[in-house]
N, C-alpha and C. Protein backbone atom coordinates (compact mmCIF):
# COMPACT_ATOMS: atom_id res chain seq x y z
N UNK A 1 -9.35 -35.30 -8.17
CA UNK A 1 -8.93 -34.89 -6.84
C UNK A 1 -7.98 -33.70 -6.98
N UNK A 2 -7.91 -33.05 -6.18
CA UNK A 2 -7.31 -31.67 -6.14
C UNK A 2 -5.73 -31.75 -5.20
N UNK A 3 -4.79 -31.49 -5.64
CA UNK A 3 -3.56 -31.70 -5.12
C UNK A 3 -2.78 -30.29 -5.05
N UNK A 4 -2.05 -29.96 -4.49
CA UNK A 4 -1.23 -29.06 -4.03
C UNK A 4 0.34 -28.81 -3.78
N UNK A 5 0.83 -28.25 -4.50
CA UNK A 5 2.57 -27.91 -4.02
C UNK A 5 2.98 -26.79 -2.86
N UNK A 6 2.96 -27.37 -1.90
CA UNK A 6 3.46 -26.48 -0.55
C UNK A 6 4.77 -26.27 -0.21
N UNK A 7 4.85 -24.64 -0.59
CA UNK A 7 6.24 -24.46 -0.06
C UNK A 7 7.14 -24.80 1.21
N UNK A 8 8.18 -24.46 2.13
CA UNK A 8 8.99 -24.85 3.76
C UNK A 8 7.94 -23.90 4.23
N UNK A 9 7.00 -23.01 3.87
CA UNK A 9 6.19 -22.14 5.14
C UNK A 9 4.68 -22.82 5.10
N UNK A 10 4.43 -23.77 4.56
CA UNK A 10 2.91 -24.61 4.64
C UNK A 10 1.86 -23.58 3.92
N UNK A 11 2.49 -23.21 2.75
CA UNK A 11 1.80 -22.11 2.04
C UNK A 11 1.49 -22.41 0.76
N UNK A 12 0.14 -22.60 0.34
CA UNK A 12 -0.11 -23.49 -1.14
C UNK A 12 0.80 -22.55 -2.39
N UNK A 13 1.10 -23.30 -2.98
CA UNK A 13 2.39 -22.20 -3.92
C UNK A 13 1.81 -22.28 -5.47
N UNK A 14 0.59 -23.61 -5.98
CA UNK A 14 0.02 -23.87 -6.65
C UNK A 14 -0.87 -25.03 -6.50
N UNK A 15 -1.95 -25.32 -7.20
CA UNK A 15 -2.73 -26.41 -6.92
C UNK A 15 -3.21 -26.92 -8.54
N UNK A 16 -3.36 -28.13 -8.69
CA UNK A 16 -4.15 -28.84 -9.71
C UNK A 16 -5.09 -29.86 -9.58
N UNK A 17 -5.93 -30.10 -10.55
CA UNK A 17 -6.98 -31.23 -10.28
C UNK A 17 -6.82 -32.72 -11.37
N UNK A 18 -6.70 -33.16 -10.41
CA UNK A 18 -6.32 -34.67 -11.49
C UNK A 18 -7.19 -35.64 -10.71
N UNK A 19 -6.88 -36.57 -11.66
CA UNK A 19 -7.94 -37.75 -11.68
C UNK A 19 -7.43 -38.45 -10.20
N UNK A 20 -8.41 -39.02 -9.95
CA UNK A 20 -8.58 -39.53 -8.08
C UNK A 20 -7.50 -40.66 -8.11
N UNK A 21 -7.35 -41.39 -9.44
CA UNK A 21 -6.48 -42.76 -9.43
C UNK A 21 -5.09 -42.01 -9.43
N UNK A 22 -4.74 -41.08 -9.79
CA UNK A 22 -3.64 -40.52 -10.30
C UNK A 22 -2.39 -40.64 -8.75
N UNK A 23 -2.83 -40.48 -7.70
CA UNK A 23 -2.38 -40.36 -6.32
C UNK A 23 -1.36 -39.10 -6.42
N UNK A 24 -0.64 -39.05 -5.12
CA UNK A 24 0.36 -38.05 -4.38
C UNK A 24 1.76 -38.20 -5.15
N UNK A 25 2.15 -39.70 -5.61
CA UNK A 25 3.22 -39.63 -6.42
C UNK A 25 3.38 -38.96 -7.88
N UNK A 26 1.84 -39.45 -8.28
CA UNK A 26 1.44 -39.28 -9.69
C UNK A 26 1.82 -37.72 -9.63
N UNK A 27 0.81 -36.87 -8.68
CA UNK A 27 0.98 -35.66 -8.67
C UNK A 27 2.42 -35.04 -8.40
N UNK A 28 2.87 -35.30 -7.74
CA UNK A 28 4.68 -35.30 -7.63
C UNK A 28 5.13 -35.28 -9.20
N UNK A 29 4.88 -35.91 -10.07
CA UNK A 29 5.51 -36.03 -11.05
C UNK A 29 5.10 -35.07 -11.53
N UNK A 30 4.26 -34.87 -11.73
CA UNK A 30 3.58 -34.02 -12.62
C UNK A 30 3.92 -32.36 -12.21
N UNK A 31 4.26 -32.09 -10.84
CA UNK A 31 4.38 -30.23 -10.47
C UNK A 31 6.11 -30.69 -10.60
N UNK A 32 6.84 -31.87 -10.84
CA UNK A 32 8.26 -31.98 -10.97
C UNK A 32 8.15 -31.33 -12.99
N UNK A 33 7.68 -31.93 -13.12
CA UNK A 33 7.81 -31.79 -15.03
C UNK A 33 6.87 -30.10 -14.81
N UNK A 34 6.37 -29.80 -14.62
CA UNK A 34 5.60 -28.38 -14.65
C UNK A 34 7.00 -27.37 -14.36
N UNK A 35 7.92 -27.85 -12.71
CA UNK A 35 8.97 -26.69 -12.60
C UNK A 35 10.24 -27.17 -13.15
N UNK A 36 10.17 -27.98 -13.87
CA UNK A 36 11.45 -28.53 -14.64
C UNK A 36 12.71 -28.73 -13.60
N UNK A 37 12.49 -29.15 -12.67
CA UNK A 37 13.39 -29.19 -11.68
C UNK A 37 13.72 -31.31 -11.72
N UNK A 38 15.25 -30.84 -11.19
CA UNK A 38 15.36 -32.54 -10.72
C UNK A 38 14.62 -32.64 -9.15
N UNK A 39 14.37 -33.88 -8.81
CA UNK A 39 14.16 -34.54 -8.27
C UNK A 39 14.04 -34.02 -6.63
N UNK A 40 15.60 -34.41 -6.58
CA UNK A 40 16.48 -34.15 -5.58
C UNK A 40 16.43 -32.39 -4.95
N UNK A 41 16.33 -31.32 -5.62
CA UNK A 41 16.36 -30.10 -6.10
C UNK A 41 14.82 -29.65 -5.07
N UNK A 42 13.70 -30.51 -5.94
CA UNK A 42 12.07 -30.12 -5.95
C UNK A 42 11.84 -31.04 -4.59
N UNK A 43 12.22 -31.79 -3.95
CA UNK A 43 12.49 -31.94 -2.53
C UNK A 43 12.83 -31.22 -1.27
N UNK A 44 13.63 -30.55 -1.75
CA UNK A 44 14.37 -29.73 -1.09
C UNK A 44 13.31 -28.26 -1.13
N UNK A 45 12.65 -27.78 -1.83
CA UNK A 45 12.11 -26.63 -1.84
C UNK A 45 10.73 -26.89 -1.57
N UNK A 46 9.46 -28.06 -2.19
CA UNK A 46 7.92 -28.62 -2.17
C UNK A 46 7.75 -29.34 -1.51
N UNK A 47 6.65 -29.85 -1.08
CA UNK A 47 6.28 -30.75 -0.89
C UNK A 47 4.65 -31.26 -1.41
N UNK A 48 4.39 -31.98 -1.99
CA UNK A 48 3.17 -32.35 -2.75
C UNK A 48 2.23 -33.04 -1.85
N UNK A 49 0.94 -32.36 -1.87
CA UNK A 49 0.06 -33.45 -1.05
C UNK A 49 -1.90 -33.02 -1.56
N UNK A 50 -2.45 -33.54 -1.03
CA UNK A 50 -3.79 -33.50 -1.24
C UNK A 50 -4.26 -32.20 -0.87
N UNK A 51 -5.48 -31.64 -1.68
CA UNK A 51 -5.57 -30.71 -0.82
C UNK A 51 -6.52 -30.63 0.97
N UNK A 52 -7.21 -31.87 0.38
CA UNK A 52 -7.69 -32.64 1.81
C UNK A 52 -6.59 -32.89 3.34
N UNK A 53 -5.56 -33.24 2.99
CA UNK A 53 -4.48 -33.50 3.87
C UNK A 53 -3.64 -32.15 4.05
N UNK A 54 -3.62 -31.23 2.84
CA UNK A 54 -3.14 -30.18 3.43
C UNK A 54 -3.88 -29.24 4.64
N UNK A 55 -5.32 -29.10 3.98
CA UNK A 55 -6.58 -28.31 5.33
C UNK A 55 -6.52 -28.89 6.28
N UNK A 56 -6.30 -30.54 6.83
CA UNK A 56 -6.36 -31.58 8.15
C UNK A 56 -5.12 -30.63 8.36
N UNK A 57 -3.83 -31.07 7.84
CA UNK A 57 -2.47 -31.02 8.34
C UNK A 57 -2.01 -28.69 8.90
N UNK A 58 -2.70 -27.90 8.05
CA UNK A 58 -2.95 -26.68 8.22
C UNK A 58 -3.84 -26.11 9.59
N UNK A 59 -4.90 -27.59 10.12
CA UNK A 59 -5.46 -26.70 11.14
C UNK A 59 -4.78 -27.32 12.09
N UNK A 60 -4.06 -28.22 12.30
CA UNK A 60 -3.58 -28.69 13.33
C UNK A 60 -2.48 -27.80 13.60
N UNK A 61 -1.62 -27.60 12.69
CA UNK A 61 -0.36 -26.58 12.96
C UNK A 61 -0.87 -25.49 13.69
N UNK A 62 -2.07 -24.80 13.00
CA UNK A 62 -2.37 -23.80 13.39
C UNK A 62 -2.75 -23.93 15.17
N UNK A 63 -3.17 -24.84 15.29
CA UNK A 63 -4.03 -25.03 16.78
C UNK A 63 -2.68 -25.24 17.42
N UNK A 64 -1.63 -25.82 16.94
CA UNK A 64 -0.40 -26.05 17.87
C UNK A 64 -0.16 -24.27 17.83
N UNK A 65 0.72 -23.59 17.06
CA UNK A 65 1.22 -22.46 17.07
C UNK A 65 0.31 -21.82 18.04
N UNK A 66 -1.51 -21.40 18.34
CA UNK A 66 -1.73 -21.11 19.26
C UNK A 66 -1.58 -21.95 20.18
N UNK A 67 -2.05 -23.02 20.41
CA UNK A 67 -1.42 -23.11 21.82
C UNK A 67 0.12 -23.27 22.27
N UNK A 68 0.91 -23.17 21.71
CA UNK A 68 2.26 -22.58 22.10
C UNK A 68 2.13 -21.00 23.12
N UNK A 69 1.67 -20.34 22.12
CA UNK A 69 1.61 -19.06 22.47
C UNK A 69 1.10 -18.63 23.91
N UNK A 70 -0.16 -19.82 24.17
CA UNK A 70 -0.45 -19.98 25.22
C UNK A 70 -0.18 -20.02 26.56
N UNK A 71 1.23 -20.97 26.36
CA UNK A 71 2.43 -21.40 27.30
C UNK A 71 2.34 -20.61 28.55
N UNK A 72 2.44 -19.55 27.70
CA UNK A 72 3.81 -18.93 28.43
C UNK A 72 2.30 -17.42 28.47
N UNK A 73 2.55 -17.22 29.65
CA UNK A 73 1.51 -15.80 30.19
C UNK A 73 2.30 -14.53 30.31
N UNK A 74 2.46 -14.17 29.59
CA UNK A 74 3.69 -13.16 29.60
C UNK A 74 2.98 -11.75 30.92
N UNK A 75 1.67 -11.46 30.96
CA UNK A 75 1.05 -10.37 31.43
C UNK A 75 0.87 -10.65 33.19
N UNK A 76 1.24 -12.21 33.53
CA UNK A 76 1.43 -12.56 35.11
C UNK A 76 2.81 -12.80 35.94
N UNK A 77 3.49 -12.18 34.46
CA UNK A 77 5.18 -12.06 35.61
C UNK A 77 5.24 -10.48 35.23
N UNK A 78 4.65 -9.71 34.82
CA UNK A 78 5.03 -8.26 34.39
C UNK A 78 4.75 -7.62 35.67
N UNK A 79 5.90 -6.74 36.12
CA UNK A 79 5.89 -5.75 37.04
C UNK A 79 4.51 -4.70 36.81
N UNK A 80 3.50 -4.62 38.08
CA UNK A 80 2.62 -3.59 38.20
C UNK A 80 3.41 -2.03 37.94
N UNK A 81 4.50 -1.75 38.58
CA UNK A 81 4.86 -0.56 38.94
C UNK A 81 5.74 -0.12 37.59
N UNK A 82 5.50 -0.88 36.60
CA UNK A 82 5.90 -0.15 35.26
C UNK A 82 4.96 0.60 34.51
N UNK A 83 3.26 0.42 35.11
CA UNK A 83 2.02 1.31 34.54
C UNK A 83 2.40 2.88 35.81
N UNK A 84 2.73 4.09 34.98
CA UNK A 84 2.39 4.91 35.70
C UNK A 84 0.76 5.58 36.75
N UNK A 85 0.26 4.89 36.13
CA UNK A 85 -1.63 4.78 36.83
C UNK A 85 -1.80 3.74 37.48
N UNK A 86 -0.82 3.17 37.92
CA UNK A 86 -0.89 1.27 38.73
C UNK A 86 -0.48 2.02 40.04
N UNK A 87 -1.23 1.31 41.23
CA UNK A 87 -0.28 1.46 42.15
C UNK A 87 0.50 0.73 42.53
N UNK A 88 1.46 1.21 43.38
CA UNK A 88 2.87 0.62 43.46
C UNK A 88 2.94 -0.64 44.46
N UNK A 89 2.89 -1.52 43.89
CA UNK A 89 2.47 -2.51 44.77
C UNK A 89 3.65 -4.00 44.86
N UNK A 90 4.52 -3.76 43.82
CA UNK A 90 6.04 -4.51 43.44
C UNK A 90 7.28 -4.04 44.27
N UNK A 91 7.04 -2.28 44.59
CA UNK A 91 8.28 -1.93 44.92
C UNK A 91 8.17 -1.57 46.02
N UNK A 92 9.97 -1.52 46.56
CA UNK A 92 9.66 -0.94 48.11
C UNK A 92 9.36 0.26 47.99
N UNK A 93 9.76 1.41 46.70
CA UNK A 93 9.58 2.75 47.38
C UNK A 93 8.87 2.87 48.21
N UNK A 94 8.54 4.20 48.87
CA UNK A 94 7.23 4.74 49.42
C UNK A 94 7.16 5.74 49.28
């Protein structure tokens, strides 16, 4: 099975393939002894997971971040009369 060390930006930082029995801890140990880091340390910076659960957990973020973006319509509160080729249809001039 193929496992993965993901940096705080959900960005594969390295990947390895180990045996299917081996699991998420197993693999934990193993990218801990690879960056010679303690514990506590390689917590704070990775996070270890499948690479199956990373692609599930990667498109969902992604589908949230767009629809965030979504929210909010930025182009239906914008003043017409800031296009010089618009007509003036916001302001009182005349």
């Amino acid at each position: 099975m193929k496992y993965v060390l993901v940096n705080k930006y959900d960005e594969i930082v390295t990947s390895t393939e180990l045996g299917s029995n081996i699991g998420v801890s197993g693999a934990r140990t193993y990218f801990i002894g690879v960056k010679q880091i303690d514990e506590e340390e390689f917590d704070k910076l990775w996070k270890v997971m499948s690479k199956d659960e990373w692609n599930t957990n990667f498109k969902n973020n992604l589908q949230d971040r767009q629809m965030e973006k979504m929210k909010y319509e930025w182009w239906k509160s914008e003043e017409t009369y800031l296009d010089i080729d618009a007509p003036i249809t916001k302001s009182d001039a005349s």
